[in-house]
PDB file of N, CA and C in Angstrom:
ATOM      1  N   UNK A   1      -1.584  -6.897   8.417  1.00  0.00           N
ATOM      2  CA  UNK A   1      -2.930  -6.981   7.906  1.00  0.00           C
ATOM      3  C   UNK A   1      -3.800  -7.707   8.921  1.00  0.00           C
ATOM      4  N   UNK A   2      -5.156  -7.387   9.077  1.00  0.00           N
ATOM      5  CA  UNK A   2      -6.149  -7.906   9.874  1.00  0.00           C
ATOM      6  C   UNK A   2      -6.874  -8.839   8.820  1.00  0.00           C
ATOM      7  N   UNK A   3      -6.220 -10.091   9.395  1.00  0.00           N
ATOM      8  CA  UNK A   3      -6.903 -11.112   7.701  1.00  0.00           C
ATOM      9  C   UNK A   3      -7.944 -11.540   8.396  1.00  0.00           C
ATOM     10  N   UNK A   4      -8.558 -11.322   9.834  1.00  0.00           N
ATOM     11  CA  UNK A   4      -9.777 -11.889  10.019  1.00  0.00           C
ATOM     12  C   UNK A   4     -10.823 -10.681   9.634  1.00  0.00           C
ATOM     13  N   UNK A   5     -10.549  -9.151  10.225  1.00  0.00           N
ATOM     14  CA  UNK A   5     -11.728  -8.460   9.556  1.00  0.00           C
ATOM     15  C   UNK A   5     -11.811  -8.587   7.887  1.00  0.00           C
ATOM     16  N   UNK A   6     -10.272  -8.627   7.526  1.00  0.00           N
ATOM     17  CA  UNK A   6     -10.435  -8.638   5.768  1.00  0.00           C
ATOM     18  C   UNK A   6     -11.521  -9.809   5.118  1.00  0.00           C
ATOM     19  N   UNK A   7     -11.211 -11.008   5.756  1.00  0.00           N
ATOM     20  CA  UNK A   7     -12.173 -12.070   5.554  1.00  0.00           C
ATOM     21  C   UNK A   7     -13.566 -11.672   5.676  1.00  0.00           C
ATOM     22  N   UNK A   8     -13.577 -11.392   7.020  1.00  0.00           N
ATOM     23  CA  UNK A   8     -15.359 -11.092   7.425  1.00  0.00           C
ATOM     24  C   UNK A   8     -15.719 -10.047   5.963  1.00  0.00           C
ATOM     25  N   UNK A   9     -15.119  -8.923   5.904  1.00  0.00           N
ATOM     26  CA  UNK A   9     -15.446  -8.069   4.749  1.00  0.00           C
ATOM     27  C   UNK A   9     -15.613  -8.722   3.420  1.00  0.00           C
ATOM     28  N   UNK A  10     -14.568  -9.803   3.374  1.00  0.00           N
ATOM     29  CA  UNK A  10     -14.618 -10.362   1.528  1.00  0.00           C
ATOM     30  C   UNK A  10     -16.197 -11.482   1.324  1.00  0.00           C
ATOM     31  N   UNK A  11     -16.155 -11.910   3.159  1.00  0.00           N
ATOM     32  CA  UNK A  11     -17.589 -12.339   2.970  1.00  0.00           C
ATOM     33  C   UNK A  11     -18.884 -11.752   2.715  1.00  0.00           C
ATOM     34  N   UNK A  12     -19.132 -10.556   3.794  1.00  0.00           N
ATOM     35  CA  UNK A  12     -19.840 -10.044   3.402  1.00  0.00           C
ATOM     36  C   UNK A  12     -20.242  -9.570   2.159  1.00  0.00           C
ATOM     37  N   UNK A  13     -19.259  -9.411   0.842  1.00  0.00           N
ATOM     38  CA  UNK A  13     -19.430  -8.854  -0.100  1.00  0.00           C
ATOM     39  C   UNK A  13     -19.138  -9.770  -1.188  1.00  0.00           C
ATOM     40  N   UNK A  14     -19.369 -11.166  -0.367  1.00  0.00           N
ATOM     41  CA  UNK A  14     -19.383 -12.233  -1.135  1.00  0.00           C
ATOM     42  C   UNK A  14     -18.145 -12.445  -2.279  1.00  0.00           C
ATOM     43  N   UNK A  15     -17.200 -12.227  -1.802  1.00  0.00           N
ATOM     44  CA  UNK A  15     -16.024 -12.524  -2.444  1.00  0.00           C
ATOM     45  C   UNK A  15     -15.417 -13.580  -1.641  1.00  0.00           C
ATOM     46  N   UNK A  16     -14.966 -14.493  -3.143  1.00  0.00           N
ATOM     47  CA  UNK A  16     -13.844 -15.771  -2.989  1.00  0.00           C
ATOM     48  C   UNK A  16     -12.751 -15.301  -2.659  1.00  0.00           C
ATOM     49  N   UNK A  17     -12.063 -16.371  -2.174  1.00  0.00           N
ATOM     50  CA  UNK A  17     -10.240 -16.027  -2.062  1.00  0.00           C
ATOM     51  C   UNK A  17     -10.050 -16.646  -3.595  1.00  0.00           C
ATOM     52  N   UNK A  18     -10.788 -17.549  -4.172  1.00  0.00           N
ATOM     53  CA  UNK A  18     -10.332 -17.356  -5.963  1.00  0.00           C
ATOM     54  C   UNK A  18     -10.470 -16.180  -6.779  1.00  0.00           C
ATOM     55  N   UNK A  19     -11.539 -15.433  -6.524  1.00  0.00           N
ATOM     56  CA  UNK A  19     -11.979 -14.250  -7.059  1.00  0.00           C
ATOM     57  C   UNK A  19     -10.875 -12.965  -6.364  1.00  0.00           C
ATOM     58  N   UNK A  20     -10.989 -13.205  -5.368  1.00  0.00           N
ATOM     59  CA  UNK A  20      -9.464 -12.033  -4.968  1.00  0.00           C
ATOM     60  C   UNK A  20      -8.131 -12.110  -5.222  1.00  0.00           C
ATOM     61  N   UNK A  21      -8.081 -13.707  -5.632  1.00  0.00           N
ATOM     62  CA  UNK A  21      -6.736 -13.973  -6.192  1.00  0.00           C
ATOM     63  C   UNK A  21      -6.703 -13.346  -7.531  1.00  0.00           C
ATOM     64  N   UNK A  22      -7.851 -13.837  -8.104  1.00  0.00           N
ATOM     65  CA  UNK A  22      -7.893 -13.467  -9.273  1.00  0.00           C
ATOM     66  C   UNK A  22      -7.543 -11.749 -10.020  1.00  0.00           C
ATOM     67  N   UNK A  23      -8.165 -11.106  -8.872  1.00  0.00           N
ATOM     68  CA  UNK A  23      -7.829  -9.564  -8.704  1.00  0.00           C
ATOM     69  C   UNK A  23      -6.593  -9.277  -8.354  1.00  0.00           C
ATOM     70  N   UNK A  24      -5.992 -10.063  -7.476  1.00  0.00           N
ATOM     71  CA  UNK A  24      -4.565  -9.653  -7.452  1.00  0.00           C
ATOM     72  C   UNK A  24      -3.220  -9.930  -8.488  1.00  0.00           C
ATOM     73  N   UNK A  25      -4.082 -11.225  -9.011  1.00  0.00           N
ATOM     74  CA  UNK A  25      -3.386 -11.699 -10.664  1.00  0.00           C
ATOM     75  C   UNK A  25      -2.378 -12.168 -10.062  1.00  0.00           C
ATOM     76  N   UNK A  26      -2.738 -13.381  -8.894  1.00  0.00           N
ATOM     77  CA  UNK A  26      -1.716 -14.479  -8.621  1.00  0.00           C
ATOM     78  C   UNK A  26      -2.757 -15.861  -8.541  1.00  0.00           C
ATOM     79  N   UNK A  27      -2.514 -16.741  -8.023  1.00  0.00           N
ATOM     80  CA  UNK A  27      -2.679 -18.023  -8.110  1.00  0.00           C
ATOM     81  C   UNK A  27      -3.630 -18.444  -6.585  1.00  0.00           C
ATOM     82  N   UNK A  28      -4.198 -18.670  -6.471  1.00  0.00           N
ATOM     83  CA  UNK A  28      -5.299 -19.315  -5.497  1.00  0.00           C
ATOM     84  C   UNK A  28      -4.140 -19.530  -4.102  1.00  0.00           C
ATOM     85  N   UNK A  29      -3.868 -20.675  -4.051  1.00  0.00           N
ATOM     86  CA  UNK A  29      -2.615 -21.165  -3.380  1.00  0.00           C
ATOM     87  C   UNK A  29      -1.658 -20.048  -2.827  1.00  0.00           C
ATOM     88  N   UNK A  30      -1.176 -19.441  -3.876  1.00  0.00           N
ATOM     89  CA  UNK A  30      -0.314 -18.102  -3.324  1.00  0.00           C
ATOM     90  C   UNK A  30      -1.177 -16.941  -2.147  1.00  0.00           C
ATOM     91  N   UNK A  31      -2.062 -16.867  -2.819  1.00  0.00           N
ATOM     92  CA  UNK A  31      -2.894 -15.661  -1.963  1.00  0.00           C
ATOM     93  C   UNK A  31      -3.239 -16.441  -0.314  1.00  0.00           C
ATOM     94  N   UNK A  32      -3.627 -18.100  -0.709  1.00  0.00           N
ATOM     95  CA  UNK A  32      -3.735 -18.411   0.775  1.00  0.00           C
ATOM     96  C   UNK A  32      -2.711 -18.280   1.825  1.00  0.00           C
ATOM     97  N   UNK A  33      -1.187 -18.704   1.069  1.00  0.00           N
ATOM     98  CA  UNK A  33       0.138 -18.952   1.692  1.00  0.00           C
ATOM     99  C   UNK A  33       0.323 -17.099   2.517  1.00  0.00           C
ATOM    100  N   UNK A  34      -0.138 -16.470   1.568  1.00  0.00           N
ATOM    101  CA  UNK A  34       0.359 -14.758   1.601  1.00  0.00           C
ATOM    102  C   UNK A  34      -0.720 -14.472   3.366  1.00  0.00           C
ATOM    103  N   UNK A  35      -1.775 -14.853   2.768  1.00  0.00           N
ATOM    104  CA  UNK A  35      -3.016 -14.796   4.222  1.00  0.00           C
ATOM    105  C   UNK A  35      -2.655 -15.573   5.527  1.00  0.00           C
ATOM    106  N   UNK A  36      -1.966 -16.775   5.044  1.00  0.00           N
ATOM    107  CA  UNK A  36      -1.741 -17.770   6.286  1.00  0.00           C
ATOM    108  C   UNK A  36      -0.310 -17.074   7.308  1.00  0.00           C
ATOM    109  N   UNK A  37       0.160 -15.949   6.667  1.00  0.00           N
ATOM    110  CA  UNK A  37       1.371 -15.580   7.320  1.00  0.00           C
ATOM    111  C   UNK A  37       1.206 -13.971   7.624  1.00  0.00           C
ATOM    112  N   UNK A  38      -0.640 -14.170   8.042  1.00  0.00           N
ATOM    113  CA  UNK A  38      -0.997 -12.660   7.743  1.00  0.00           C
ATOM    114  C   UNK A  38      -0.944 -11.505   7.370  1.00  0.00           C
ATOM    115  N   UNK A  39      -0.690 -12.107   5.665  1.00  0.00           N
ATOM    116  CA  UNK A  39      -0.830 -10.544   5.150  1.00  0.00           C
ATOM    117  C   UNK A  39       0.812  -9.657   4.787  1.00  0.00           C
ATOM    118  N   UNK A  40       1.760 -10.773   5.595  1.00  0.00           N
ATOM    119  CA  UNK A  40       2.808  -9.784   5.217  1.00  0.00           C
ATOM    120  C   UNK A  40       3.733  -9.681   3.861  1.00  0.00           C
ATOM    121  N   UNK A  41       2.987 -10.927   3.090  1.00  0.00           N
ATOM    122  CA  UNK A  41       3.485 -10.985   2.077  1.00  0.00           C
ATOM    123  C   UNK A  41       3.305 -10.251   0.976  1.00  0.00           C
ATOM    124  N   UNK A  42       2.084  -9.583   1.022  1.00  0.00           N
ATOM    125  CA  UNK A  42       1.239  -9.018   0.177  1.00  0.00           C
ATOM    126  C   UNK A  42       2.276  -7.453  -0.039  1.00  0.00           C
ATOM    127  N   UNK A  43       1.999  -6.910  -1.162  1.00  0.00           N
ATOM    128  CA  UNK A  43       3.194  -5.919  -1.757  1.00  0.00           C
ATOM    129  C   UNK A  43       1.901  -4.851  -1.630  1.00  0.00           C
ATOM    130  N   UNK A  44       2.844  -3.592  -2.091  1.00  0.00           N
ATOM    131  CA  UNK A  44       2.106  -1.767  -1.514  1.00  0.00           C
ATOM    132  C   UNK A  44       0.881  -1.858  -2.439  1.00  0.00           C
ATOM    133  N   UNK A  45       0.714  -2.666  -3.797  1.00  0.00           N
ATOM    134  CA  UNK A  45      -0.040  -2.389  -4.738  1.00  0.00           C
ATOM    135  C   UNK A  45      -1.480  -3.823  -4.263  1.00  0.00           C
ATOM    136  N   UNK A  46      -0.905  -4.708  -4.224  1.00  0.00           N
ATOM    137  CA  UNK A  46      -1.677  -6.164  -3.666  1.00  0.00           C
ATOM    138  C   UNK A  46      -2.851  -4.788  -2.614  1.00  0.00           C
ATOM    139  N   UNK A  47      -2.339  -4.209  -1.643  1.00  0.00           N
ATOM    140  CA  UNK A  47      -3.019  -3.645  -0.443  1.00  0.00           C
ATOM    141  C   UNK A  47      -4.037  -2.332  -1.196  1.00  0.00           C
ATOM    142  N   UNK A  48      -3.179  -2.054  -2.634  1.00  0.00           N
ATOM    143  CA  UNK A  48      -4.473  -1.376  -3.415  1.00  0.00           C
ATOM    144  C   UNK A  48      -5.625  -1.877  -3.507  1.00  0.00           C
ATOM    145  N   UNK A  49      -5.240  -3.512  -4.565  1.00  0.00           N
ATOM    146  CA  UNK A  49      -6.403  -3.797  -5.066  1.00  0.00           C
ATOM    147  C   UNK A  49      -6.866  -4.096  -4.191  1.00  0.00           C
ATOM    148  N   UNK A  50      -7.336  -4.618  -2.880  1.00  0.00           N
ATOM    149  CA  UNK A  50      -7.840  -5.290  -1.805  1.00  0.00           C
ATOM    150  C   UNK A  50      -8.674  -3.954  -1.176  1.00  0.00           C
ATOM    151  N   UNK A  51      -8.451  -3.131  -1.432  1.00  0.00           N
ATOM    152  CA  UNK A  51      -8.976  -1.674  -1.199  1.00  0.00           C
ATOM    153  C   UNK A  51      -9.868  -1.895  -2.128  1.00  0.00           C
ATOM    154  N   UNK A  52      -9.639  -1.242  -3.096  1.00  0.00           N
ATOM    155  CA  UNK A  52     -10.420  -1.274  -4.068  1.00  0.00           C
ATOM    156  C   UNK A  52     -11.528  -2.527  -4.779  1.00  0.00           C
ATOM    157  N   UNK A  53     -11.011  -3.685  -4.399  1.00  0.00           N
ATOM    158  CA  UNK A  53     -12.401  -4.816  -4.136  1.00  0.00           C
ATOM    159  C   UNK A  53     -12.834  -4.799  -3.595  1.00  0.00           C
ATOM    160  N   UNK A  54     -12.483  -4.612  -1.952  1.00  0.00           N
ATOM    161  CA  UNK A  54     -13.493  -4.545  -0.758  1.00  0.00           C
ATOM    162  C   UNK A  54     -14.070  -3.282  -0.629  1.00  0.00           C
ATOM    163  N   UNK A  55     -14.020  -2.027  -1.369  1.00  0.00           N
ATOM    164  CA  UNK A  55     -14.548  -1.000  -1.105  1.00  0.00           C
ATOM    165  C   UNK A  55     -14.440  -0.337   0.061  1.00  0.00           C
ATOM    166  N   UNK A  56     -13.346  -0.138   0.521  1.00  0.00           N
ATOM    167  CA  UNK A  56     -12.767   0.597   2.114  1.00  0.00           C
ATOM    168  C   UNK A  56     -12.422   2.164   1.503  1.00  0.00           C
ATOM    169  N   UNK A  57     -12.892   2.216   2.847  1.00  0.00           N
ATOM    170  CA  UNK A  57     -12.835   3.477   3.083  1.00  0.00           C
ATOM    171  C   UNK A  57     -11.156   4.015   3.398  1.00  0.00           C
ATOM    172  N   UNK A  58     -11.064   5.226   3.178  1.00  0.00           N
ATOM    173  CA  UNK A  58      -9.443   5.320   3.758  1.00  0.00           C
ATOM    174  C   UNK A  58      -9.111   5.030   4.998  1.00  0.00           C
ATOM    175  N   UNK A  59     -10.063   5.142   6.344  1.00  0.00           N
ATOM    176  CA  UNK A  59      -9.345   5.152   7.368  1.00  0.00           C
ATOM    177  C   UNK A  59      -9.856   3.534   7.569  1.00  0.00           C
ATOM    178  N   UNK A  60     -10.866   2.742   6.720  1.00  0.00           N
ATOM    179  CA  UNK A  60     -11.105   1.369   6.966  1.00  0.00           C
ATOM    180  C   UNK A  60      -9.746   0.763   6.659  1.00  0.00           C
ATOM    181  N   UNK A  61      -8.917   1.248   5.020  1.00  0.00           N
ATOM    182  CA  UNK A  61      -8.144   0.283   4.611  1.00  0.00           C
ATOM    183  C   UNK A  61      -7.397   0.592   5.935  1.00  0.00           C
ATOM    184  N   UNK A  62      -6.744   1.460   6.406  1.00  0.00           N
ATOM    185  CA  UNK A  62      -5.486   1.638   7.207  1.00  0.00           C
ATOM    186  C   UNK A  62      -5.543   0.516   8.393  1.00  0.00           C
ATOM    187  N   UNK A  63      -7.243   0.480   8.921  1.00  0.00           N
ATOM    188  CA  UNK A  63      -7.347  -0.123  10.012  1.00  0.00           C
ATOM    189  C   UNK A  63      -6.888  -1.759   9.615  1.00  0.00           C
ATOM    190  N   UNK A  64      -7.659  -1.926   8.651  1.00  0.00           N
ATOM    191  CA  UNK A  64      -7.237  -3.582   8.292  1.00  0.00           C
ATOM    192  C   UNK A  64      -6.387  -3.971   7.458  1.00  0.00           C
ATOM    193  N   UNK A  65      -5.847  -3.064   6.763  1.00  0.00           N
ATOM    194  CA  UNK A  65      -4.596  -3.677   5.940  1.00  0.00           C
ATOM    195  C   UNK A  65      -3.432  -3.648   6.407  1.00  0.00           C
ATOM    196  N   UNK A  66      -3.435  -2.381   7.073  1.00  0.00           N
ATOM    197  CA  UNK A  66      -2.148  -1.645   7.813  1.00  0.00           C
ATOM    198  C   UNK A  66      -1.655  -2.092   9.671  1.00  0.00           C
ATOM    199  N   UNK A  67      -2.631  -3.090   9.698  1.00  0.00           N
ATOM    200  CA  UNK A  67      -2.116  -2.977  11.218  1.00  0.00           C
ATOM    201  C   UNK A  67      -1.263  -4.581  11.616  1.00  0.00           C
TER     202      UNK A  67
END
């Protein structure tokens, strides 16, 4: 995962890492630990909702979730 474009994106669209935790339906703390080890913790469905909050495009999610 590209947790710095993902960031820049959750800013722009003014999303918390509480509010994305919240979407992923884990715990504040967890989602940071999951980000601080970029992203690889995060499961096939976690990389849904993060799609689907940030509003990516298909070949956006691939670029930043997937690389």
């Amino acid at each position: 995962m590209d947790t710095v474009q993902v960031k820049q994106r959750m800013k722009d669209k003014k999303i918390t890492a509480g509010k994305m935790a919240k979407e992923l339906g884990m715990n504040t703390s967890t989602y940071y630990r999951k980000m601080a080890k970029n992203g690889e913790e995060f499961s096939a469905l976690d990389l849904i909702v993060f799609k689907r909050v940030l509003e990516l495009d298909e070949k956006t999610a691939l670029a930043f979730l997937l690389s």
